[in-house]
C-alpha atoms as a PDB file:
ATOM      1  CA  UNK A   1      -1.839   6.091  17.924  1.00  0.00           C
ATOM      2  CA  UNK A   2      -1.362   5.294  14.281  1.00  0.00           C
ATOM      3  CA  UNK A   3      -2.229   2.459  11.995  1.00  0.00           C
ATOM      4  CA  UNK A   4      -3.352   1.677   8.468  1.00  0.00           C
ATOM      5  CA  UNK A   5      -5.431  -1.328   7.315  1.00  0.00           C
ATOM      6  CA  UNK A   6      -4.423  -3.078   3.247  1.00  0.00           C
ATOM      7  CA  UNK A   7      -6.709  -5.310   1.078  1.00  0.00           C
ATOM      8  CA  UNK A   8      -5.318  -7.452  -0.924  1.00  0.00           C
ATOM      9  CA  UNK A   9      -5.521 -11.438  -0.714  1.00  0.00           C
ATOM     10  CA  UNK A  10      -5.588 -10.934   3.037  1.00  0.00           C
ATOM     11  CA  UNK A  11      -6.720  -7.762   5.047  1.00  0.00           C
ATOM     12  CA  UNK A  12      -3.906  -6.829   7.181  1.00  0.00           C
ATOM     13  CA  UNK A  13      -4.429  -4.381  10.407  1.00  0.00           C
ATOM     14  CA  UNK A  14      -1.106  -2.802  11.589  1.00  0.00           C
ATOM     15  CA  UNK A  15      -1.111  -0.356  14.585  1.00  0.00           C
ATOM     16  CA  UNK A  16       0.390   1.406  17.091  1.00  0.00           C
ATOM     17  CA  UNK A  17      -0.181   2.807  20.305  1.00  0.00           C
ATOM     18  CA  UNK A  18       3.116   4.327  20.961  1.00  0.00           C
ATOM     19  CA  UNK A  19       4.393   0.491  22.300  1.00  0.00           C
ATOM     20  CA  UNK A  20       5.522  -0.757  19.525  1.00  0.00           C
ATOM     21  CA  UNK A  21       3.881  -1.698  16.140  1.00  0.00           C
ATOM     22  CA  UNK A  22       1.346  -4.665  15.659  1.00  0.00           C
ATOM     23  CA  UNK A  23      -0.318  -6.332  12.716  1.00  0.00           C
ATOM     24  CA  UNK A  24      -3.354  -8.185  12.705  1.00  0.00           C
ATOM     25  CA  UNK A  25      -4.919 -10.263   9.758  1.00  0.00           C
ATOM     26  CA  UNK A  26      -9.093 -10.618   9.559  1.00  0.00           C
ATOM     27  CA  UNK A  27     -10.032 -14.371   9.662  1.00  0.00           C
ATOM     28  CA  UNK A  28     -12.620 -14.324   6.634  1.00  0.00           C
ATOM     29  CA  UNK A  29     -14.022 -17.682   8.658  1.00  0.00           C
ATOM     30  CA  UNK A  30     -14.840 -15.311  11.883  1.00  0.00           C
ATOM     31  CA  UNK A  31     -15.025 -11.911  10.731  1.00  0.00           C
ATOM     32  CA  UNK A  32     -12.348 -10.794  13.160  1.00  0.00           C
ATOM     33  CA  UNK A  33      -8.575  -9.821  13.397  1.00  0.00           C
ATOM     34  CA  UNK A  34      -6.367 -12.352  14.545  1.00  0.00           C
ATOM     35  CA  UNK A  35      -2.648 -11.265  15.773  1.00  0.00           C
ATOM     36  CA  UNK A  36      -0.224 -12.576  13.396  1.00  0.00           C
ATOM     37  CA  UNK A  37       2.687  -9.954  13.718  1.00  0.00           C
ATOM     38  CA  UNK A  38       3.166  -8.614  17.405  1.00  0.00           C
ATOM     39  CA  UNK A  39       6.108  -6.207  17.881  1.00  0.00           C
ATOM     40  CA  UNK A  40       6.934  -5.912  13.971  1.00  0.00           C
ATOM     41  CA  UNK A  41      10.604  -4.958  13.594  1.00  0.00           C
ATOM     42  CA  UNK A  42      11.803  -3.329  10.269  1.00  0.00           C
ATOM     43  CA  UNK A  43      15.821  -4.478   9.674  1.00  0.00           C
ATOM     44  CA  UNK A  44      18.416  -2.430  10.060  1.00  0.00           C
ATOM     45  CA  UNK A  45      18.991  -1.876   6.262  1.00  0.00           C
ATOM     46  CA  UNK A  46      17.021  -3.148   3.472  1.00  0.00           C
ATOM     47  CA  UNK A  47      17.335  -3.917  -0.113  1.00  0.00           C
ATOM     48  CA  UNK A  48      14.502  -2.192  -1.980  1.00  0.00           C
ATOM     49  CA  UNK A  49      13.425   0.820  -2.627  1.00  0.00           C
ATOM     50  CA  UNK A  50      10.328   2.589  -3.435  1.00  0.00           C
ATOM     51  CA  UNK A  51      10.214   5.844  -5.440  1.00  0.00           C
ATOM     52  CA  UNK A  52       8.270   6.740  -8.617  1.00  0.00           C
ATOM     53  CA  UNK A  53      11.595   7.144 -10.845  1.00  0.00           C
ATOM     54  CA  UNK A  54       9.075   8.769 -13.021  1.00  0.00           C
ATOM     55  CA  UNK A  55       9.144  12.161 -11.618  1.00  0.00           C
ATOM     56  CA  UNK A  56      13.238  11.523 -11.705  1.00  0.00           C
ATOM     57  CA  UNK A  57      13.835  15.091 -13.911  1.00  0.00           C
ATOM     58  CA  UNK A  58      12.101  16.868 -10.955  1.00  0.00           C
ATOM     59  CA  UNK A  59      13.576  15.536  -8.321  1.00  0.00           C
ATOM     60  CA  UNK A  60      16.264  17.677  -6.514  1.00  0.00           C
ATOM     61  CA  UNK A  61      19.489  16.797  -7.020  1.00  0.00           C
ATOM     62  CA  UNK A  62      20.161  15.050  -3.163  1.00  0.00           C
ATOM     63  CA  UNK A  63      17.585  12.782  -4.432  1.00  0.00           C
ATOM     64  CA  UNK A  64      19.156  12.100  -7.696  1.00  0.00           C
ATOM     65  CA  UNK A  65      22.146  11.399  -6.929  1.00  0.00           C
ATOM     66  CA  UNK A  66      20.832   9.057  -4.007  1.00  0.00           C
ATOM     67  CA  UNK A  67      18.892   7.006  -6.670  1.00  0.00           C
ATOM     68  CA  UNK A  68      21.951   7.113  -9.020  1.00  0.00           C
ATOM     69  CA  UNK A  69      24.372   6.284  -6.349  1.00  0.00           C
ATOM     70  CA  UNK A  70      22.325   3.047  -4.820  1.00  0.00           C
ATOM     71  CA  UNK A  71      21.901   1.834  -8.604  1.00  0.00           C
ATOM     72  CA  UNK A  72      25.753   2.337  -9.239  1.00  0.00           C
ATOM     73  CA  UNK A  73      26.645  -0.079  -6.094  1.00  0.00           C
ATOM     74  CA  UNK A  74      24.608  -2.571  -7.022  1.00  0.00           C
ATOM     75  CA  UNK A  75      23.652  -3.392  -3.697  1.00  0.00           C
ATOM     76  CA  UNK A  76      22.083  -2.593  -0.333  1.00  0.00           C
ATOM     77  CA  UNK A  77      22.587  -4.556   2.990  1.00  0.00           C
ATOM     78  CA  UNK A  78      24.631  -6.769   0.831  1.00  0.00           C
ATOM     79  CA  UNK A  79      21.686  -7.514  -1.123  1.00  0.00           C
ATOM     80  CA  UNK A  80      21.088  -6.534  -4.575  1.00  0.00           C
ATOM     81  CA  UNK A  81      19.266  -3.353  -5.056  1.00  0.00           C
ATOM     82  CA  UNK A  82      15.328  -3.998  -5.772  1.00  0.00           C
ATOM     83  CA  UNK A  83      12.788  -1.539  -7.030  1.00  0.00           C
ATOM     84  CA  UNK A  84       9.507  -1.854  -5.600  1.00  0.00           C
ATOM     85  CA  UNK A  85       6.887   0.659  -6.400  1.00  0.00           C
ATOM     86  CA  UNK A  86       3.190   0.021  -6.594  1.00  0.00           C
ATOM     87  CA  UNK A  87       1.644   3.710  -6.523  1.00  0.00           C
ATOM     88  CA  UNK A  88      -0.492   2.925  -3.743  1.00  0.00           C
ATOM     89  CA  UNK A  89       1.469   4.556  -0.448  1.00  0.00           C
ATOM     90  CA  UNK A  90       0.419   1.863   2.057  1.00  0.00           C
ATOM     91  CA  UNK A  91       1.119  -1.199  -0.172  1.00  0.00           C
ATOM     92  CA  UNK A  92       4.673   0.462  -1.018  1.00  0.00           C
ATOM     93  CA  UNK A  93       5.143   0.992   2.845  1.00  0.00           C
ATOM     94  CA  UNK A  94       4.229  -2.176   4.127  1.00  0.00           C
ATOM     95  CA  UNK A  95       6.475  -3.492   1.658  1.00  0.00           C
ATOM     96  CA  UNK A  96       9.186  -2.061   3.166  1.00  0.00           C
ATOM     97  CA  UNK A  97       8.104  -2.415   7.120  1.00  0.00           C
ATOM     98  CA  UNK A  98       8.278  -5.730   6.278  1.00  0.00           C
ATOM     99  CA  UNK A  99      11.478  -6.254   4.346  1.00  0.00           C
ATOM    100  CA  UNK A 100      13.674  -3.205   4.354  1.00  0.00           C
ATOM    101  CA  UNK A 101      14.537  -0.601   3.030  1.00  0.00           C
ATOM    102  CA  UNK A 102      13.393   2.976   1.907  1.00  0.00           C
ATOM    103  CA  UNK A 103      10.085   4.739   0.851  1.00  0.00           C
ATOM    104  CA  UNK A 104      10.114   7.785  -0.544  1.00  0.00           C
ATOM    105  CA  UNK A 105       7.959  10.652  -1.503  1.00  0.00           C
ATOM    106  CA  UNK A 106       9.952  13.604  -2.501  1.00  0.00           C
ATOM    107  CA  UNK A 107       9.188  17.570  -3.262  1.00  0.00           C
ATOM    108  CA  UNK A 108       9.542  17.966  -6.979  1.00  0.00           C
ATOM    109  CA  UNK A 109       9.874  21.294  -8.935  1.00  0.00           C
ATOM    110  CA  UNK A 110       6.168  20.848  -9.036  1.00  0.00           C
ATOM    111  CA  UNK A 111       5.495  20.248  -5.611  1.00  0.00           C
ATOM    112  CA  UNK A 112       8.362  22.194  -3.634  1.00  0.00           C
ATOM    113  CA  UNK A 113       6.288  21.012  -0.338  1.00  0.00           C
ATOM    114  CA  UNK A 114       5.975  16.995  -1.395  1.00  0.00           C
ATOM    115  CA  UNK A 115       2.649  15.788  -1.785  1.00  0.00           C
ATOM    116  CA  UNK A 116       2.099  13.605   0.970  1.00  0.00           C
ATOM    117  CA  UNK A 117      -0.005  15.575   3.740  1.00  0.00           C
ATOM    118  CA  UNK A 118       1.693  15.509   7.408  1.00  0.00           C
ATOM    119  CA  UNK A 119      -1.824  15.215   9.514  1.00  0.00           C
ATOM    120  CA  UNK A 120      -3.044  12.020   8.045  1.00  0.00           C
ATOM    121  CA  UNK A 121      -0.494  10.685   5.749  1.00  0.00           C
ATOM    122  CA  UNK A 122       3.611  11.280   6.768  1.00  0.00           C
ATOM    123  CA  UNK A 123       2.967  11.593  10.171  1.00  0.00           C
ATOM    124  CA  UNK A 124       1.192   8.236  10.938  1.00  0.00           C
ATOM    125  CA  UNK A 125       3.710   6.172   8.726  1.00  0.00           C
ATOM    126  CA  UNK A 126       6.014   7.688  10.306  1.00  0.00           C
ATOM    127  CA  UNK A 127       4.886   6.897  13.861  1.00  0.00           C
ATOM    128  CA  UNK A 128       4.679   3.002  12.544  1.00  0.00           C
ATOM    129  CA  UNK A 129       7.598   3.070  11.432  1.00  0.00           C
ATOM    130  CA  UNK A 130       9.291   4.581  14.374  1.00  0.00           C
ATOM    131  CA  UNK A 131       7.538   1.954  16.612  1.00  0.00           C
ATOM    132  CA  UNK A 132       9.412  -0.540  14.323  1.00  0.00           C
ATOM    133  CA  UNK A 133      12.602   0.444  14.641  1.00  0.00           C
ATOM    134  CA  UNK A 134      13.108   2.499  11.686  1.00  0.00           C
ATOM    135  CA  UNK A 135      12.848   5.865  10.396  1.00  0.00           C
ATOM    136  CA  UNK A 136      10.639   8.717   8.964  1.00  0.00           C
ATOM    137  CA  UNK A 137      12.245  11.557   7.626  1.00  0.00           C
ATOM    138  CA  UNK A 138      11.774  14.810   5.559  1.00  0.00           C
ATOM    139  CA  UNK A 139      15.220  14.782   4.760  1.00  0.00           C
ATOM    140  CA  UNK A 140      16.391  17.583   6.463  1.00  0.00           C
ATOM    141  CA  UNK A 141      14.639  16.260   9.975  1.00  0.00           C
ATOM    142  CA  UNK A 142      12.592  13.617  11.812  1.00  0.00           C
ATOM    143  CA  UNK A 143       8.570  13.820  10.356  1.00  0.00           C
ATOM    144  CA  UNK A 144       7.136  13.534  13.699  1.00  0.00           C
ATOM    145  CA  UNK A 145       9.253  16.908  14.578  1.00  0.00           C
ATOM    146  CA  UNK A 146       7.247  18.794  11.789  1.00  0.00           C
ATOM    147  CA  UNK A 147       4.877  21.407  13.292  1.00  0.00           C
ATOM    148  CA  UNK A 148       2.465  22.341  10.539  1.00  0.00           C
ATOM    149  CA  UNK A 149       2.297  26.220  10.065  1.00  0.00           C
ATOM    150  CA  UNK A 150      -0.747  28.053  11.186  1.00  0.00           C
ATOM    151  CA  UNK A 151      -1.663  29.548   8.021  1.00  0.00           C
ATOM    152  CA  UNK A 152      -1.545  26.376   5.978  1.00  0.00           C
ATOM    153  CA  UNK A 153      -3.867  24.617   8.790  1.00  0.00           C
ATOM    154  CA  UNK A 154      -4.294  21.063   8.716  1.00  0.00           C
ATOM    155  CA  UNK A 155      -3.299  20.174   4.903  1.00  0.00           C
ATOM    156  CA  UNK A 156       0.483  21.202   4.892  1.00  0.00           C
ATOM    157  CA  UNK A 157       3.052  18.485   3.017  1.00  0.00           C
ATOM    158  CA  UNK A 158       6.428  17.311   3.858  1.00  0.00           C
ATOM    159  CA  UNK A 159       8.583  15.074   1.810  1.00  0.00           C
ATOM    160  CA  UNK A 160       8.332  11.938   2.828  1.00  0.00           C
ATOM    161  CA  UNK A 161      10.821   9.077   3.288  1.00  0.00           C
ATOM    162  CA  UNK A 162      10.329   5.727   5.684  1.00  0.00           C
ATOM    163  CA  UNK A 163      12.209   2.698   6.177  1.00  0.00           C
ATOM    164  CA  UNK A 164      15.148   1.107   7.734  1.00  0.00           C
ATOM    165  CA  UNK A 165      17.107   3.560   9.721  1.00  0.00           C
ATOM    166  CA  UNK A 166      20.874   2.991   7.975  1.00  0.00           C
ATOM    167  CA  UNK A 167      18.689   3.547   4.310  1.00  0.00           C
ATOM    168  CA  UNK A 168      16.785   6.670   5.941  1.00  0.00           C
ATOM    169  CA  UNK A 169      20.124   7.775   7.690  1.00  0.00           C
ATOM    170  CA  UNK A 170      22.128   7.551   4.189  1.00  0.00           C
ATOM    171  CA  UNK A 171      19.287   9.594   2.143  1.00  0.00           C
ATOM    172  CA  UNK A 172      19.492  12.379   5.123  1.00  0.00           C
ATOM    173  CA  UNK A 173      23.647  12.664   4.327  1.00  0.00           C
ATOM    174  CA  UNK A 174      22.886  13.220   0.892  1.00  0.00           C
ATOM    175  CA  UNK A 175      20.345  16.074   1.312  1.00  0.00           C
ATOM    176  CA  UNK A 176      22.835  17.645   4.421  1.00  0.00           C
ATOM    177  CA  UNK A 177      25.771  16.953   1.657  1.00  0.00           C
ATOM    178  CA  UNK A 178      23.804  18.044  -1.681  1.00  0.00           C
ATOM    179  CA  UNK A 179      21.227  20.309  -0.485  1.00  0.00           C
ATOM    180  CA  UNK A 180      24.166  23.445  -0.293  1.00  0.00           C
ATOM    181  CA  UNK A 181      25.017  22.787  -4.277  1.00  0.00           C
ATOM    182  CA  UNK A 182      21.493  23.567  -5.155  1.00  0.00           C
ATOM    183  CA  UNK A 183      21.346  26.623  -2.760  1.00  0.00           C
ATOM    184  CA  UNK A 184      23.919  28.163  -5.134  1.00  0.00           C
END
């Protein structure tokens, strides 16, 4: 099971049990959660993405030249290319469950692991977002494959990346594609 609960002008609930994923919004009349989202399905491919462009310099260069190859086309699922990023991980993510497109989170030269922790933060997103039809990925391999290592116990990071599964799927070929220049 996995879910996440965001305030904002309504409270939205959205869960899974492994059966697919499920929001709920609290009725502020009755104090409870009303279903207003059963079997959520992310599209295919989606228009915006969500990455602090701030940490750009440090990003390795699969990442970079994603960004700089999705700006140069202009578009994504015919749509043109939107930049969505609030900061806050489960605003950004909802964002996307709900219209497409890509999350990401990666390692940086500062953070070689990402920052996001797999236990309570990658994993669970990615389990939602799974149970939606789309993706969660490290880059090199499915999040929910991840086994955290013994000696770094229950806080070890992944890079993180969620969304639509063609978005997800594209950012994957440019780490398999990129990911040998930097190993030289």
């Amino acid at each position: 099971a996995a879910g996440y609960c965001l305030y904002s002008a309504t409270t939205v609930l959205v869960l899974t049990m492994g059966n697919g994923a499920h929001g709920f919004t609290l009725d502020p009349d009755t104090n409870k959660f009303m279903q207003t989202h059963p079997n959520i399905r992310i599209p295919e491919v989606g228009n915006i993405y969500s990455f602090n462009e701030a940490y750009y310099r440090g990003y390795g260069e699969p990442i970079r030249k994603f960004l700089d190859n999705m700006k140069a086309a202009g578009t994504m699922g015919g749509k043109p290319v939107s930049a969505r990023h609030v900061g806050a991980m489960v605003a950004d993510v909802h964002n996307i469950l709900i219209n497409g497109g890509i999350y990401g989170y990666p390692a940086t030269s500062a953070n070689k692991d990402g920052k996001l922790r797999l236990l309570y933060e990658s994993a669970p997103m990615a389990m939602i977002m799974e149970q939606a039809g789309g993706a969660g990925s490290t880059g090199t391999g499915r999040i929910l494959d991840v086994l955290p290592e013994k000696e770094k116990g229950i806080h070890v990071r992944v890079p993180t990346f969620l969304g639509s599964p063609e978005n997800v799927f594209e950012l994957d070929q440019f780490h398999r594609f990129y990911a040998e220049d930097e190993e030289e």
